[in-house]
N, C-alpha and C. Protein backbone atom coordinates (compact mmCIF):
# COMPACT_ATOMS: atom_id res chain seq x y z
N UNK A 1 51.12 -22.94 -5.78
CA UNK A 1 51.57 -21.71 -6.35
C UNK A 1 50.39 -20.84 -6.78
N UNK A 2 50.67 -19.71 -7.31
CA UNK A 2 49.66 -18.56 -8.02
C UNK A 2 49.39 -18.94 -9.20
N UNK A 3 48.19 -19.23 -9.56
CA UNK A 3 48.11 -18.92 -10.85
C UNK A 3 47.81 -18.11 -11.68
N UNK A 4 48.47 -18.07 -13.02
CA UNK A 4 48.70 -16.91 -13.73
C UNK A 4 47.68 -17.07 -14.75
N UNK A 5 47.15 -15.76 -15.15
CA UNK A 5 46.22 -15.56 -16.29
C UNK A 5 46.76 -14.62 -16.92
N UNK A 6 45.99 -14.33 -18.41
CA UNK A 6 46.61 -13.33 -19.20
C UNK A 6 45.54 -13.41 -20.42
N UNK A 7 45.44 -11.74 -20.36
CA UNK A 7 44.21 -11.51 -21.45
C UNK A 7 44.82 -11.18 -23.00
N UNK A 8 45.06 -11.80 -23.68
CA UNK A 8 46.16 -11.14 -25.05
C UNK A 8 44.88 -11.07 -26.27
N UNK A 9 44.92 -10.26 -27.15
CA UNK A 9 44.02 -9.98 -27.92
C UNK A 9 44.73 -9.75 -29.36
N UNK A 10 46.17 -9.11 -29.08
CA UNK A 10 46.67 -9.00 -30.46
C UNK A 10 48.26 -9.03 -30.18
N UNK A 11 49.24 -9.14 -31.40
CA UNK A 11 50.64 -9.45 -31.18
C UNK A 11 50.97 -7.98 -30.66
N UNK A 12 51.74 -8.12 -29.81
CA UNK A 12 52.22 -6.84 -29.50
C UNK A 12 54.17 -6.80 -29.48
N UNK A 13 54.70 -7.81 -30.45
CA UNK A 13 55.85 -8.05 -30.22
C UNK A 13 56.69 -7.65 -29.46
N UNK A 14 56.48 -8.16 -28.20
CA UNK A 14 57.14 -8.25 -27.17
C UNK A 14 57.30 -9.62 -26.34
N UNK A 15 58.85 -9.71 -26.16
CA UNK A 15 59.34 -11.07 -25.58
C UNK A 15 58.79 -11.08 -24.17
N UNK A 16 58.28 -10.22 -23.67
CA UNK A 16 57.84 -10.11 -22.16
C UNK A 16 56.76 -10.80 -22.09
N UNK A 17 55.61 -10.38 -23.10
CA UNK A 17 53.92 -11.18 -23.38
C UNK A 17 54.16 -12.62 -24.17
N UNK A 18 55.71 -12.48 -25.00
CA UNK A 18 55.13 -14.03 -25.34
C UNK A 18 55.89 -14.93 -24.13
N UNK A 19 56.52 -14.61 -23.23
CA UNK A 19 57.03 -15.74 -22.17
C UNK A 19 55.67 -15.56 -21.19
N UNK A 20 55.23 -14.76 -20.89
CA UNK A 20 53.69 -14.57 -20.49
C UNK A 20 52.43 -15.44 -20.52
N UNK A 21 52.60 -15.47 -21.87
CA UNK A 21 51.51 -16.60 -22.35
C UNK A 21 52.26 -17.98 -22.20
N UNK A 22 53.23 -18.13 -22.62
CA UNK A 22 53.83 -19.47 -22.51
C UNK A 22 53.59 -20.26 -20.81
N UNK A 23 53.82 -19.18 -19.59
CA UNK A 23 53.70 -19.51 -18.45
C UNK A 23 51.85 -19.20 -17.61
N UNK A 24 51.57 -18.66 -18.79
CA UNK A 24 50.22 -18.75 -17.79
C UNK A 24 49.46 -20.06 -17.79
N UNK A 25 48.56 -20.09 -17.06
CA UNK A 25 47.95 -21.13 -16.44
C UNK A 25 46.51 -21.02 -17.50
N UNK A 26 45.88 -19.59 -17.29
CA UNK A 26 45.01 -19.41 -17.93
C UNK A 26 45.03 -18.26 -19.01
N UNK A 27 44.52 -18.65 -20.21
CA UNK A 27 44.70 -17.20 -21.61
C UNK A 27 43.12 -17.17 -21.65
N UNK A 28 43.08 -15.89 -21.95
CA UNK A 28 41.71 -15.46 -22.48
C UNK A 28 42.01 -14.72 -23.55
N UNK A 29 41.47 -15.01 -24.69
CA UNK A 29 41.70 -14.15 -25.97
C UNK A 29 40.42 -13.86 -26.76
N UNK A 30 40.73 -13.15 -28.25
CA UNK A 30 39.29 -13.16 -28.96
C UNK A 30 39.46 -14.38 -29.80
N UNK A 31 38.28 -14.55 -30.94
CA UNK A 31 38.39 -15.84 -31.49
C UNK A 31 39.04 -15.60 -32.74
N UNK A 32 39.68 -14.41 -32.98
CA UNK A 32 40.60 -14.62 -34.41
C UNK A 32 41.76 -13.65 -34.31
N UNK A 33 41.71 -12.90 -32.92
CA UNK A 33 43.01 -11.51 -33.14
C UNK A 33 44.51 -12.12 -32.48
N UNK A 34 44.16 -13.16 -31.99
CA UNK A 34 45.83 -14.07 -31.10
C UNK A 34 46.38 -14.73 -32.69
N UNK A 35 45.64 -15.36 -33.58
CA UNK A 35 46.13 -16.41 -34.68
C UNK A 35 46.94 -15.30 -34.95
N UNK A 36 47.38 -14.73 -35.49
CA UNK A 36 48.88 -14.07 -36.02
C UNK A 36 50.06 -13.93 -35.44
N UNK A 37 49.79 -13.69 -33.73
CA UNK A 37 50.72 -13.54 -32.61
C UNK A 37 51.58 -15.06 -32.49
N UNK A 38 50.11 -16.29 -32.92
CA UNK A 38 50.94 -17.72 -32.58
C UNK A 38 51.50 -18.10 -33.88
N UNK A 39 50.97 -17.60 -34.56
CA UNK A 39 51.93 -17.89 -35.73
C UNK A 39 53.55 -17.83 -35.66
N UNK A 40 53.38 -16.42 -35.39
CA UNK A 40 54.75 -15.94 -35.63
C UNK A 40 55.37 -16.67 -34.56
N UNK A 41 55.05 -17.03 -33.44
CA UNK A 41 55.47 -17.70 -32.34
C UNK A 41 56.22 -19.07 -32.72
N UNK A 42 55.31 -19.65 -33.66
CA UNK A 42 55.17 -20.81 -34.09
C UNK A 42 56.57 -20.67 -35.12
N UNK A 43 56.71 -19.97 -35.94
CA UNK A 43 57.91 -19.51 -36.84
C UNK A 43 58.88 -19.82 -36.03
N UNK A 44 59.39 -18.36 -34.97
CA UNK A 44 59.96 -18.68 -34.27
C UNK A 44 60.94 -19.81 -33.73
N UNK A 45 59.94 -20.19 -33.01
CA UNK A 45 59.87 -22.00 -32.15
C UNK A 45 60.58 -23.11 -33.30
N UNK A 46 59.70 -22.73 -34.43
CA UNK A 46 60.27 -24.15 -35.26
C UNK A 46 61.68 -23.54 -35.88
N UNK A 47 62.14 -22.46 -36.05
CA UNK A 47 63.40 -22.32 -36.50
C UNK A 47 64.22 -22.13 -35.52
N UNK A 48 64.46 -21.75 -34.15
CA UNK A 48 65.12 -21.96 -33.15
C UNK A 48 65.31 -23.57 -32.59
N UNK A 49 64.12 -24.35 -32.75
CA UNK A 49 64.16 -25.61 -32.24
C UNK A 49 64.47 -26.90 -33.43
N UNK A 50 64.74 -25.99 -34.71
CA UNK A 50 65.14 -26.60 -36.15
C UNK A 50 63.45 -27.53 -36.37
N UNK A 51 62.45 -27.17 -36.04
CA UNK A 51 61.90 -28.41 -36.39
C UNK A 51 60.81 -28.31 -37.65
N UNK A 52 60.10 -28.42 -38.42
CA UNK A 52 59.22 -28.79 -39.66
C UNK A 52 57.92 -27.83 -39.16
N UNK A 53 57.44 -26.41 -40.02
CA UNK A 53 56.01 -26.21 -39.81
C UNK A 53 55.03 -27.61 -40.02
N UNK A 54 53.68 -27.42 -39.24
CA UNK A 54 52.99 -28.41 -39.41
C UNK A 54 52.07 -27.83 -40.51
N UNK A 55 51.32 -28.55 -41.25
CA UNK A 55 50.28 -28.35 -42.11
C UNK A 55 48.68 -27.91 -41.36
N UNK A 56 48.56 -27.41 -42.37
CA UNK A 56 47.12 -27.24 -41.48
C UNK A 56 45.89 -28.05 -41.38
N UNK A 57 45.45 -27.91 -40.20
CA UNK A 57 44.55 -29.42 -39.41
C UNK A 57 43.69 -30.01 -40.34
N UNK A 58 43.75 -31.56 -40.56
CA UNK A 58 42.55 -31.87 -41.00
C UNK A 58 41.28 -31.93 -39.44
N UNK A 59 40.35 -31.75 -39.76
CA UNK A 59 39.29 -31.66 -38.78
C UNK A 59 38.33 -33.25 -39.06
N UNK A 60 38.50 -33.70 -38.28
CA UNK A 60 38.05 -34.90 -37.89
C UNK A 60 36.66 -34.89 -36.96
N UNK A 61 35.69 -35.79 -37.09
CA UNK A 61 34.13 -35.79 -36.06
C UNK A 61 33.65 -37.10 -35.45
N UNK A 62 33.34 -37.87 -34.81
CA UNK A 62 32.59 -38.29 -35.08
C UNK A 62 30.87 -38.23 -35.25
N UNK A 63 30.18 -39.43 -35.35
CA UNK A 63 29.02 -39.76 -35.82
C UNK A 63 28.04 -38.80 -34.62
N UNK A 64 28.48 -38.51 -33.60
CA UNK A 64 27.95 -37.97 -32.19
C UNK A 64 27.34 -36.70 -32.48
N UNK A 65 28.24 -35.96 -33.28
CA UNK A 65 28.77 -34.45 -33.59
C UNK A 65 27.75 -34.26 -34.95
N UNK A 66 26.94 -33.14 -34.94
CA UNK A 66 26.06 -32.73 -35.86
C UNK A 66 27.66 -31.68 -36.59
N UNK A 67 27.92 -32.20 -37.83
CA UNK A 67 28.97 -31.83 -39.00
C UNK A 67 28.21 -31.46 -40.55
N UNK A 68 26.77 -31.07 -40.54
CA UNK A 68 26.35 -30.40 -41.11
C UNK A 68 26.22 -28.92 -41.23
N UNK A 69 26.80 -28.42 -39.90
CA UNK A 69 27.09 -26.73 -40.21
C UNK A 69 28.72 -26.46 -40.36
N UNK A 70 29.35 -26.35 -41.32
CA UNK A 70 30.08 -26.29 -41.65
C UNK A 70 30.88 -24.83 -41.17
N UNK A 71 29.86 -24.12 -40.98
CA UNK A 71 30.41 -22.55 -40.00
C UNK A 71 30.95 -22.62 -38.52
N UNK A 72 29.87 -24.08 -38.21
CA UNK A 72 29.94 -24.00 -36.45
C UNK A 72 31.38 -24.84 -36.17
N UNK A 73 31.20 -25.58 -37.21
CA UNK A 73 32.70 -26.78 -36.97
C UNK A 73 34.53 -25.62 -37.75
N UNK A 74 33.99 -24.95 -38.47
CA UNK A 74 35.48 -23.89 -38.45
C UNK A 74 35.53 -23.16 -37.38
N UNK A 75 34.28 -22.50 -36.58
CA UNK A 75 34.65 -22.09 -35.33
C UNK A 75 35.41 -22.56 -34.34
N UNK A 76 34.75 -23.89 -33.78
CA UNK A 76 35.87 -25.14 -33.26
C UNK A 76 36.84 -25.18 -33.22
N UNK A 77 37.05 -25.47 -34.86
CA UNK A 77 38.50 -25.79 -35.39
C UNK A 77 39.38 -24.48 -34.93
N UNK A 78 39.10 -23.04 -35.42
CA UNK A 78 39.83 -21.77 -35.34
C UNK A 78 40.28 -21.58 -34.13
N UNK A 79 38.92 -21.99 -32.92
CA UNK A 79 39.24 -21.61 -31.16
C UNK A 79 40.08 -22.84 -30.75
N UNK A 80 40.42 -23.69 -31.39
CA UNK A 80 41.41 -24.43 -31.04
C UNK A 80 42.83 -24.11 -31.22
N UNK A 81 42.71 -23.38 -32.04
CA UNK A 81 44.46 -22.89 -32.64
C UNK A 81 45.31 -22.10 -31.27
N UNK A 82 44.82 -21.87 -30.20
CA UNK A 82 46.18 -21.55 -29.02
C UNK A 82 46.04 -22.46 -28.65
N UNK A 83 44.80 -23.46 -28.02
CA UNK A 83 45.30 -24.64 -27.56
C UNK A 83 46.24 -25.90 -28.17
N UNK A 84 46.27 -25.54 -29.39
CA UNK A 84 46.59 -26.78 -30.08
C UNK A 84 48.41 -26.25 -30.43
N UNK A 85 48.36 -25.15 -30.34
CA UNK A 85 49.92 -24.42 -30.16
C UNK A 85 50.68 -24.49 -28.63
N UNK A 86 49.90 -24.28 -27.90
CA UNK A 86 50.40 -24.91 -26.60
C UNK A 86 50.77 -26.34 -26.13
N UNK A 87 49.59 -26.72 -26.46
CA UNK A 87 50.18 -28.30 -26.64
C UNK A 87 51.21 -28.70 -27.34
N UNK A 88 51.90 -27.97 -28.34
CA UNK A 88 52.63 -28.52 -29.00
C UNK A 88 54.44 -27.84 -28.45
N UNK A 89 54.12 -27.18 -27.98
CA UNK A 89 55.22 -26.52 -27.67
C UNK A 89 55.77 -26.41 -26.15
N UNK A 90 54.82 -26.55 -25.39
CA UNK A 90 54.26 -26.78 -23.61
C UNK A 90 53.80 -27.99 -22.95
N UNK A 91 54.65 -28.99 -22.02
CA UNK A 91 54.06 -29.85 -21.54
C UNK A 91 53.40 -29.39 -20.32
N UNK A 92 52.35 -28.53 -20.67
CA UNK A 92 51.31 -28.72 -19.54
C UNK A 92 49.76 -28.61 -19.32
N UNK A 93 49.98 -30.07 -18.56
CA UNK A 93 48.19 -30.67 -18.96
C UNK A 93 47.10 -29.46 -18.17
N UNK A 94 47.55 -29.11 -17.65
CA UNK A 94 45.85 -28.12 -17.39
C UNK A 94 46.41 -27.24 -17.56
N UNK A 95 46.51 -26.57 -18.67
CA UNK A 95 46.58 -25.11 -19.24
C UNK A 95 44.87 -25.26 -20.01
N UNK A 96 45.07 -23.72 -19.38
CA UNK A 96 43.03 -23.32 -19.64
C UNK A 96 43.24 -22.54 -21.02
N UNK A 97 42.62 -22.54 -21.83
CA UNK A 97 42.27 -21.08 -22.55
C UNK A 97 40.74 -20.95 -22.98
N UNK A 98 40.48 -19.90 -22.81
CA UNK A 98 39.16 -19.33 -23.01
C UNK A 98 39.03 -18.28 -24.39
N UNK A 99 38.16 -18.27 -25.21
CA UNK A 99 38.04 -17.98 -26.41
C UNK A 99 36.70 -17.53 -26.58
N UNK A 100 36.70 -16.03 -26.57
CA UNK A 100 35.22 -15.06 -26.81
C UNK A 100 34.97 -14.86 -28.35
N UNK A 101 33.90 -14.85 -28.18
CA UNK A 101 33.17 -14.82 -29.83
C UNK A 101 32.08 -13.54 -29.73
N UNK A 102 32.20 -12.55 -28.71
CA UNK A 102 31.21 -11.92 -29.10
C UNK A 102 30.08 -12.05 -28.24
N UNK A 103 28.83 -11.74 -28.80
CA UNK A 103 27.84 -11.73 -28.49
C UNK A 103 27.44 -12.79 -28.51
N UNK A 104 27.99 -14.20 -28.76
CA UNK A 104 27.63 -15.46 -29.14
C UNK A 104 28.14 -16.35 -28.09
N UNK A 105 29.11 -15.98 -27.31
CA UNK A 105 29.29 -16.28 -26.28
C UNK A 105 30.88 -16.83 -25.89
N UNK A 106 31.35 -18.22 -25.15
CA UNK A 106 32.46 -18.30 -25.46
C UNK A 106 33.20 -19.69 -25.42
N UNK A 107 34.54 -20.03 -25.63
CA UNK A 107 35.06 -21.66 -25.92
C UNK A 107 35.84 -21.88 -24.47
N UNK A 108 35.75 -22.68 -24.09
CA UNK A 108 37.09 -22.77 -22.58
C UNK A 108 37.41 -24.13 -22.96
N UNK A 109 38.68 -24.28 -23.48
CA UNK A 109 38.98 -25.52 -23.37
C UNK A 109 40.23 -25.50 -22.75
N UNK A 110 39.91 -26.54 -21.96
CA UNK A 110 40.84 -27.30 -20.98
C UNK A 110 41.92 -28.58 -21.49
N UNK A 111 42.99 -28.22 -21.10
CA UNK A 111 44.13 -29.52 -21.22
C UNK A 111 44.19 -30.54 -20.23
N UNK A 112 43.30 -31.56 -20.79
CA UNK A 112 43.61 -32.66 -20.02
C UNK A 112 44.73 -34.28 -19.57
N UNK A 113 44.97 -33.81 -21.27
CA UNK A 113 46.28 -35.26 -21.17
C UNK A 113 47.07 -34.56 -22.52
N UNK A 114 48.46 -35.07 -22.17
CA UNK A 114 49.69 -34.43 -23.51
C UNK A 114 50.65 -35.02 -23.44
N UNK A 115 51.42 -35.79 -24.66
CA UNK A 115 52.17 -36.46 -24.42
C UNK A 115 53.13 -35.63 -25.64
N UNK A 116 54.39 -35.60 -25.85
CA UNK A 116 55.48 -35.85 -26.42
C UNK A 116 56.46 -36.84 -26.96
N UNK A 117 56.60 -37.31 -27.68
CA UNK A 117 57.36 -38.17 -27.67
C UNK A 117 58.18 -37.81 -29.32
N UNK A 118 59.64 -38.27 -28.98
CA UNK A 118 60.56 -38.41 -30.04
C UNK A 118 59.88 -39.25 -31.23
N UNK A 119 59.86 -38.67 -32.27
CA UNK A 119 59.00 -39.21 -33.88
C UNK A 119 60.24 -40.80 -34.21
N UNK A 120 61.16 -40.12 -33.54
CA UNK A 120 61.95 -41.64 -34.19
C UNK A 120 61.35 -42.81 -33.16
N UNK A 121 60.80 -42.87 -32.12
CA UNK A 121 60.32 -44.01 -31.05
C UNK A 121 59.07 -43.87 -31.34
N UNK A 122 58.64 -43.22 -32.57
CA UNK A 122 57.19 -43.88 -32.64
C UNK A 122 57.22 -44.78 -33.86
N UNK A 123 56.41 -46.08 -33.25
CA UNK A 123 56.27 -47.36 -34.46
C UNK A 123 56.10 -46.74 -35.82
N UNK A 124 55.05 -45.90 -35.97
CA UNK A 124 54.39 -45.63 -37.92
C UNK A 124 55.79 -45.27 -38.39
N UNK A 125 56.21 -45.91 -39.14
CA UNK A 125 57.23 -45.39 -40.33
C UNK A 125 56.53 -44.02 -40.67
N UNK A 126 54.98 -43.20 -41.29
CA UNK A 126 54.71 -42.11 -41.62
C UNK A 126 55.23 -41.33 -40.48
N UNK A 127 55.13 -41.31 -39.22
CA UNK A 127 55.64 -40.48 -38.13
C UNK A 127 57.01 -39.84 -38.46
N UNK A 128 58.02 -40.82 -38.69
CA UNK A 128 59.50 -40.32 -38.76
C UNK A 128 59.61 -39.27 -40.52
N UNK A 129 58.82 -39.60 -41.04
CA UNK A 129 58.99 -38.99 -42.32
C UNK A 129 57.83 -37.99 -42.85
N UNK A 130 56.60 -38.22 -42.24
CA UNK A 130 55.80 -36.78 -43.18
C UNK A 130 55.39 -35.83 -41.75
N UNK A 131 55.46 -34.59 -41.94
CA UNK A 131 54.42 -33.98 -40.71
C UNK A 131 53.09 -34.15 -41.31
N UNK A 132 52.01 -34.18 -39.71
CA UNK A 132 50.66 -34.51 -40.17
C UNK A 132 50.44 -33.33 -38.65
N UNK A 133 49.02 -32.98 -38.77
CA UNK A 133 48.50 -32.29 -37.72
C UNK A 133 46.69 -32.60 -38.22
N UNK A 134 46.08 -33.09 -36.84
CA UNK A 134 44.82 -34.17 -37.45
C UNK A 134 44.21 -33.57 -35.57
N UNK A 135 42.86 -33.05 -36.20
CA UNK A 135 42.20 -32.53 -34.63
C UNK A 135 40.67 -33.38 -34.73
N UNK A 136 40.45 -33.93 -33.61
CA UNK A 136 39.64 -35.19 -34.03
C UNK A 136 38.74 -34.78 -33.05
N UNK A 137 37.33 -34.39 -33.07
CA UNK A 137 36.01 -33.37 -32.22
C UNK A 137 34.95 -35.18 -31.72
N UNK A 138 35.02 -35.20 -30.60
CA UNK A 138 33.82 -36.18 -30.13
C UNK A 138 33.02 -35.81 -28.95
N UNK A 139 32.62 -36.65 -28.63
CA UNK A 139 31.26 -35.82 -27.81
C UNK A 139 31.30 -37.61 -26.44
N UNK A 140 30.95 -37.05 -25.44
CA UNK A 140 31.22 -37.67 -24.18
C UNK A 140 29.74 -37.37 -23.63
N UNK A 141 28.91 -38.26 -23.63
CA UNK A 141 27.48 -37.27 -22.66
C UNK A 141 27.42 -36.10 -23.39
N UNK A 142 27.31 -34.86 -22.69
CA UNK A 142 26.62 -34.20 -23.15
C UNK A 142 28.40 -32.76 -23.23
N UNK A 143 29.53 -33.29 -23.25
CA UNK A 143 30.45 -32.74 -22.74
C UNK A 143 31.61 -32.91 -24.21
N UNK A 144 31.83 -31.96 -25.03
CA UNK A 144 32.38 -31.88 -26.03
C UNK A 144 33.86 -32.00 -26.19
N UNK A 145 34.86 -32.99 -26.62
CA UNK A 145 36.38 -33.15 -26.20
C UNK A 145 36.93 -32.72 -27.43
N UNK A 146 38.14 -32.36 -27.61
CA UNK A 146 39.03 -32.21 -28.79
C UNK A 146 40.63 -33.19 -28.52
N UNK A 147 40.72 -34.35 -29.32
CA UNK A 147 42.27 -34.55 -29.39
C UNK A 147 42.71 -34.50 -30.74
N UNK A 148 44.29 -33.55 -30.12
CA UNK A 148 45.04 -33.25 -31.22
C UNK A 148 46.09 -34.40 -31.42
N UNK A 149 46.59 -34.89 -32.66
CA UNK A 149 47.71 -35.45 -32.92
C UNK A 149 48.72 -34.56 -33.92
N UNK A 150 49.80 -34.46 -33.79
CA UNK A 150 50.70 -33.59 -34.62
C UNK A 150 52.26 -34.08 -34.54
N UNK A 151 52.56 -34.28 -35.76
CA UNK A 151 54.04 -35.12 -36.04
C UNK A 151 54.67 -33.87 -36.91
N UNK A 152 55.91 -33.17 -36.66
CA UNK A 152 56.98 -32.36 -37.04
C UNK A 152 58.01 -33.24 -37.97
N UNK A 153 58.12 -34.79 -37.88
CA UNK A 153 59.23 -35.16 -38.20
C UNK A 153 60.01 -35.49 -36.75
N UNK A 154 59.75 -34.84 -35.94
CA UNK A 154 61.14 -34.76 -35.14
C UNK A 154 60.46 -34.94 -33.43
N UNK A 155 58.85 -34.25 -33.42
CA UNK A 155 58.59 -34.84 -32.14
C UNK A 155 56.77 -34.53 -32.65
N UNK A 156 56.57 -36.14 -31.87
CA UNK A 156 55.04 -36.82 -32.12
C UNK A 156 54.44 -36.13 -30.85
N UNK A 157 53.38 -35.30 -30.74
CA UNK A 157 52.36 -34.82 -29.96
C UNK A 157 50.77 -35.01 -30.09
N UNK A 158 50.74 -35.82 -28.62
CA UNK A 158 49.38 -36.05 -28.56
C UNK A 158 48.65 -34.94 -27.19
N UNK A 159 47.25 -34.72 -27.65
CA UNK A 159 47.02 -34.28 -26.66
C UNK A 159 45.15 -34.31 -26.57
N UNK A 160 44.93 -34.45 -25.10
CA UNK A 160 43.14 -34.05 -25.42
C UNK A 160 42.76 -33.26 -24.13
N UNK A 161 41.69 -32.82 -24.57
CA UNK A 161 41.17 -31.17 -24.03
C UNK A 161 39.28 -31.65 -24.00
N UNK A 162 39.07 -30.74 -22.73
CA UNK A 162 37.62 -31.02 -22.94
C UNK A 162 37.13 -29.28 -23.21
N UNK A 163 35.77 -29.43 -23.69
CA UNK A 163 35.22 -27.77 -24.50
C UNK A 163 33.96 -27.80 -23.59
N UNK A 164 34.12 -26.26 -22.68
CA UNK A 164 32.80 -26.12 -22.40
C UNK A 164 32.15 -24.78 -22.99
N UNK A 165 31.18 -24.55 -23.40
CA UNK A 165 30.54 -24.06 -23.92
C UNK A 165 29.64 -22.82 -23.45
N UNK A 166 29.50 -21.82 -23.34
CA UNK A 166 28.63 -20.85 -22.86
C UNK A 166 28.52 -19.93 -24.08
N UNK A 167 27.03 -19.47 -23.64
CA UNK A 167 26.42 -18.87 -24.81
C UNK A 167 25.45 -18.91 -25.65
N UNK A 168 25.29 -18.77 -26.56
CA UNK A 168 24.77 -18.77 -27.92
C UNK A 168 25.54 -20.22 -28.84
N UNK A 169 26.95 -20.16 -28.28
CA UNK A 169 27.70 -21.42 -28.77
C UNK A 169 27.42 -22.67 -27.99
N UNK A 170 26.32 -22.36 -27.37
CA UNK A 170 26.49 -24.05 -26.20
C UNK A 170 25.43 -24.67 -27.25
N UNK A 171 24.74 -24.10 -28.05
CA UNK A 171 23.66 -25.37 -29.02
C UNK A 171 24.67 -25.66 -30.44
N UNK A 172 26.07 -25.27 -30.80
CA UNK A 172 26.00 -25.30 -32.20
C UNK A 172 26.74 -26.54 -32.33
N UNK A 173 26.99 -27.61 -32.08
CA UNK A 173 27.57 -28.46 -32.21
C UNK A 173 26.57 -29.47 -32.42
């Protein structure tokens, strides 16, 4: 098939751009003017689909990951917020999004694995009863990954993404 891209930069409330984004293949956005558009998306979604807002991410590293700039790791965290909304709402593993910062350069992270599953068929007793949303940053060679975990109460989502880097942003990690 064709694949679809789509450049969105700000909400433009219209049901046309958000089934748009939902079906493209690839999003390109800026790194803070889409967070309001998925929000509301996110509203939406969880009151049509009855299900629990999630809390907001704890940010997780490991030992790999220089977590002494505390600016460079909210960047991360922030350019993750469409991917980590897609994943949660979209089973599909290679959805691209790309995330400009400017003069600093830009984020492309890729969907590589996503699972769903009903919170009542997952073993943790915490699964069926608290929402959690937990984004966990490691490093592969020289090749930067993000997996998300996120529990609603009602459906357990896993997912991981690899980050490539261009720019001014390819040293800050």
């Amino acid at each position: 098939g064709i694949s679809i891209s789509c450049d969105n930069e700000k909400d433009r409330s219209s049901k046309a751009l958000d089934e748009l984004i939902g079906v493209s293949d690839m999003l390109f956005t800026n790194s803070s003017c889409l967070i309001p558009h998925l929000e509301r998306l996110d509203s939406e979604l969880e009151t049509e689909r009855n299900r629990e807002p999630l809390p907001k991410p704890i940010v997780k590293t490991k030992d790999s990951i220089e977590t002494s700039d505390a600016a460079a790791l909210d960047v991360y965290s922030r350019s993750f917020t469409p991917s980590a909304f897609f994943s949660r709402w979209y089973l599909e593993p290679k959805k691209h999004v790309v995330v400009t910062h400017g003069e600093f350069g830009a984020l492309h992270f890729e969907t590589t694995k996503i699972s769903h599953v009903s919170s009542k068929d997952v073993q943790q007793e915490e699964c069926r009863r608290f929402a959690f949303n937990e984004i966990d940053m490691f490093q592969v060679g020289t090749m930067l990954h993000v997996r998300n975990s996120c529990n609603d109460t009602a459906v357990h989502c896993q997912s991981e993404h690899s980050v490539r880097q261009v720019g001014i942003l390819r040293g800050t990690h």
